[in-house]
Protein backbone atom coordinates (compact mmCIF):
# COMPACT_ATOMS: atom_id res chain seq x y z
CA UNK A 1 10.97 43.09 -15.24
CA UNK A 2 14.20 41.50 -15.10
CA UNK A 3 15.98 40.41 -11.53
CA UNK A 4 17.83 42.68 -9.50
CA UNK A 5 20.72 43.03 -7.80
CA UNK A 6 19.10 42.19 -4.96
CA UNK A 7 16.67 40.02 -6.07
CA UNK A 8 18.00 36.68 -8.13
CA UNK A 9 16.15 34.84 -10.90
CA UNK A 10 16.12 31.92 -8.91
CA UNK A 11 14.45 33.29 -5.66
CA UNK A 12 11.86 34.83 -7.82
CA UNK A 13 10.96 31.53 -9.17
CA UNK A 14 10.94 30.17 -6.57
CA UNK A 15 8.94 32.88 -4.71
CA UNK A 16 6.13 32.39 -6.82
CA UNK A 17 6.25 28.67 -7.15
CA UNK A 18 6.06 28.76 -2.77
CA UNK A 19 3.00 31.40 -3.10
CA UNK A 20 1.13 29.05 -6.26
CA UNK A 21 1.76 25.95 -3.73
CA UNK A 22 0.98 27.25 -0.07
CA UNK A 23 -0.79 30.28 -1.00
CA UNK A 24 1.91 32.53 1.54
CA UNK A 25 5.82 33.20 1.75
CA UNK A 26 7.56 34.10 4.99
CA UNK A 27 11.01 34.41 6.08
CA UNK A 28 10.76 30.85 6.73
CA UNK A 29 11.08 30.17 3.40
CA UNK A 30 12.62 32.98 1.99
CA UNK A 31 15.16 33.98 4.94
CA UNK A 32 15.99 37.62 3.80
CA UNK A 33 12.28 38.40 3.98
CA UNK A 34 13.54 40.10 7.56
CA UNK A 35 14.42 42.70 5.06
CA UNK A 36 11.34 45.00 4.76
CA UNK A 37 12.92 47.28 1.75
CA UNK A 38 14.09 43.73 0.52
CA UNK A 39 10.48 42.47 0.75
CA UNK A 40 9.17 45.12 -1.77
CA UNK A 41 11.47 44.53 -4.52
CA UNK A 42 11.01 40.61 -3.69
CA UNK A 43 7.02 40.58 -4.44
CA UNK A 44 7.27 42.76 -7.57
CA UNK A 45 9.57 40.75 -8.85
CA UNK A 46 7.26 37.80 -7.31
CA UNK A 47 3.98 39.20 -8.45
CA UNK A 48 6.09 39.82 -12.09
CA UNK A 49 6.72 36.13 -12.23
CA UNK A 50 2.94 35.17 -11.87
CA UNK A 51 2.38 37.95 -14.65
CA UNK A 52 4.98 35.99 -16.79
CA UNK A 53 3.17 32.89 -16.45
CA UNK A 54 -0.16 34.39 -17.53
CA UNK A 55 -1.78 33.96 -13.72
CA UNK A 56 -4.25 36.06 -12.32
CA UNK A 57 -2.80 35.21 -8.71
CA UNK A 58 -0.87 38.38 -7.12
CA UNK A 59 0.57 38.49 -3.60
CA UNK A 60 0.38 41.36 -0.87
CA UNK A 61 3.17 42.10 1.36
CA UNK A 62 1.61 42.64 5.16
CA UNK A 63 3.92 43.65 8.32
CA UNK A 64 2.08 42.12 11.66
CA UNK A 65 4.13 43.01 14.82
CA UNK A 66 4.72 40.31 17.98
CA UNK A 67 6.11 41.27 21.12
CA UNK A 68 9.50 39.76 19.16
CA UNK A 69 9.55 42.19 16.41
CA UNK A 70 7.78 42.88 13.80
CA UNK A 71 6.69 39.94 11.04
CA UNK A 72 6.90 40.05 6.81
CA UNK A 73 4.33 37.95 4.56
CA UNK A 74 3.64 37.88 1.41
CA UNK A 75 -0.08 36.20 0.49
CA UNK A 76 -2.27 35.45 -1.99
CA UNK A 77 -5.62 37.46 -0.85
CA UNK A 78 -7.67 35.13 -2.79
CA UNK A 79 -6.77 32.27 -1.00
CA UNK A 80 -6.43 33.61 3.10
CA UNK A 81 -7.73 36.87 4.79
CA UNK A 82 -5.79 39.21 6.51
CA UNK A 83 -6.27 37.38 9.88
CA UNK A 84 -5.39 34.31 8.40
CA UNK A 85 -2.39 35.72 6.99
CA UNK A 86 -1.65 36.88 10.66
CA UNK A 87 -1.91 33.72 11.78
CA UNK A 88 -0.03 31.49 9.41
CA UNK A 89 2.56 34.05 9.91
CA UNK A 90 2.45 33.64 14.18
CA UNK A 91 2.78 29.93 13.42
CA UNK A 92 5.83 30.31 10.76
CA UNK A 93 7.65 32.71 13.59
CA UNK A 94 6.66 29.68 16.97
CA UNK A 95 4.73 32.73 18.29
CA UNK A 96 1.46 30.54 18.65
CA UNK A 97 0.09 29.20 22.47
């Protein structure tokens, strides 16, 4: 699968290289992850990358919504549950006590 318009060669790189090394992306490190339609294009083309390297590793793209608005991450299920997902993400956003 070849980058998009949308989605460049370079932030698929290094979208996969953030999700082999922390095990999550967020907006945090990928600003236009506020994008949700952008999100979907950016982990197939994420989750395309890890194929390319002959990995097993494949993210999932969860919405969690805060009292701020609502929350995009992309996680390796393999290496954090749902709930941790949610709260890596809470953490990422400064919506932790």
């Amino acid at each position: 699968m070849e980058p998009t318009e949308n989605v460049t060669r370079l932030q698929k790189t290094e979208g996969a290289n953030t999700l082999l090394e922390q095990g999550f992306i967020t907006e945090r490190d990928e600003p236009a992850m506020m994008d949700k339609t952008w999100c979907q294009e950016f982990l197939l083309q994420v989750n395309d990358e890890l194929r390319l390297r002959s990995l097993t590793q494949r993210g999932v793209l969860e919405k969690f919504n805060y009292y701020m608005g609502d929350g995009m991450i992309i996680y390796d299920p393999e290496v954090m549950t749902q709930a941790d997902a949610k709260r890596k993400l809470r953490y990422a956003l400064g919506f932790h006590k």
